[in-house]
Protein backbone atom coordinates (compact mmCIF):
# COMPACT_ATOMS: atom_id res chain seq x y z
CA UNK A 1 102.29 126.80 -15.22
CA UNK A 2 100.64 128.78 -17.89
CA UNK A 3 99.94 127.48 -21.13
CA UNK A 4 101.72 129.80 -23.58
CA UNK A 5 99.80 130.61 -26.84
CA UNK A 6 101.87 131.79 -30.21
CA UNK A 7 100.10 133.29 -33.06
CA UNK A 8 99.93 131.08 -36.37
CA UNK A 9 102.85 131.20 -38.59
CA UNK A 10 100.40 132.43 -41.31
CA UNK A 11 97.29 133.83 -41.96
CA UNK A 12 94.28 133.37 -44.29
CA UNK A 13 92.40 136.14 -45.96
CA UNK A 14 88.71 136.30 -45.40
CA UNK A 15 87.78 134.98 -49.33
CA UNK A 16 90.19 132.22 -48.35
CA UNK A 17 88.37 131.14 -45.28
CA UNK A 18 84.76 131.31 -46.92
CA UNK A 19 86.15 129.28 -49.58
CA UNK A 20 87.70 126.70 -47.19
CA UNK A 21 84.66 126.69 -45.63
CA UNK A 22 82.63 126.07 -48.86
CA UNK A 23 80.16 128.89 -48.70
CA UNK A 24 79.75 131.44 -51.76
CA UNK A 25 79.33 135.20 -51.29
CA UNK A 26 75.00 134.40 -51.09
CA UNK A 27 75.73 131.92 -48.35
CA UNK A 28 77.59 134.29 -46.57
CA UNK A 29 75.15 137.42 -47.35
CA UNK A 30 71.91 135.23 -46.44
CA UNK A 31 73.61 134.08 -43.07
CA UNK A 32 74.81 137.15 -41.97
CA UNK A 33 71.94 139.37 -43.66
CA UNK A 34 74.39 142.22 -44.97
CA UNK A 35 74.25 142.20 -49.03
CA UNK A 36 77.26 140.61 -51.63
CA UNK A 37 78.71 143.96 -51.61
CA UNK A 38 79.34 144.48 -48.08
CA UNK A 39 81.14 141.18 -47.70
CA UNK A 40 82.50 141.74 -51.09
CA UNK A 41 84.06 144.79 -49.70
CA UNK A 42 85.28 143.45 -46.73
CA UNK A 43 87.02 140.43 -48.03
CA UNK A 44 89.00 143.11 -50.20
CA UNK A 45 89.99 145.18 -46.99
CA UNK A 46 89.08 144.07 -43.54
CA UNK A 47 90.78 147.02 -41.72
CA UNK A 48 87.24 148.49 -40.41
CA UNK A 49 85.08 145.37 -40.22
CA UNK A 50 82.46 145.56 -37.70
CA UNK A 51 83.53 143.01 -34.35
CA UNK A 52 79.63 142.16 -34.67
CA UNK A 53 80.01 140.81 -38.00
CA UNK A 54 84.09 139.40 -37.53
CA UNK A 55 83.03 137.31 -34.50
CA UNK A 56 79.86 135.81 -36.93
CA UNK A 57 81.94 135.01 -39.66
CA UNK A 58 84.54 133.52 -37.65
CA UNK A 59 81.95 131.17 -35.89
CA UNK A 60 80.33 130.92 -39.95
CA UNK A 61 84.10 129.66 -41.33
CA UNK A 62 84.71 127.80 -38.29
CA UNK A 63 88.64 129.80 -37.94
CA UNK A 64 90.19 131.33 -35.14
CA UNK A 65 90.75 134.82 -34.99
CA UNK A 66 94.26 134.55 -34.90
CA UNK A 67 93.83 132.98 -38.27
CA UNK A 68 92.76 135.59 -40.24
CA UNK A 69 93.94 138.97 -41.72
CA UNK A 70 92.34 142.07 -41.21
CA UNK A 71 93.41 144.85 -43.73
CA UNK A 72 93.81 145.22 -47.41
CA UNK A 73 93.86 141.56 -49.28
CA UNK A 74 96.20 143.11 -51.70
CA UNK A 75 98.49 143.87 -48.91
CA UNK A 76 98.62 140.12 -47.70
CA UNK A 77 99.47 138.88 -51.06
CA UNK A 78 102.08 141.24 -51.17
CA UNK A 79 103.03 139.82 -47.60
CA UNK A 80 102.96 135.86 -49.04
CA UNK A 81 104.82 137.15 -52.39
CA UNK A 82 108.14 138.71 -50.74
CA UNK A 83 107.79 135.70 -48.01
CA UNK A 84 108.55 132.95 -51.38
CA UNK A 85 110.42 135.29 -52.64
């Protein structure tokens, strides 16, 4: 029998992983050698991350794919706010 997989109830944001994973923005720069910006800009929307970089910061932050959300972090919290609501 196969072993059936579901996708996490939630997901995480990309700022909320690095945090989890206690690395700042210069960790993550200096690990991945892209600048603050760059991941700056891609922890605020993830929608056109480069897989070469996604599959290093997923093996950096130590979370499955399936974890995390790629697009705009506004649109996420907007997600978790009418979820509580």
């Amino acid at each position: 029998m196969q072993e059936v997989t579901t996708m996490p109830e939630y997901r995480i944001s990309w700022k909320a992983a690095r945090v989890n994973a206690g690395l700042t923005l210069k960790d993550v720069a200096h690990a991945t050698g892209r600048c603050i910006d760059t991941i700056m800009r891609y922890e605020k929307d993830s929608s056109n991350i480069p897989l070469d970089l996604m599959n290093v910061l997923l093996e950096l932050y130590g979370v499955p794919a399936a974890m995390i959300y790629c697009g705009k972090e506004s649109d996420l919290i907007g997600k978790l706010k009418r979820k509580t609501a």
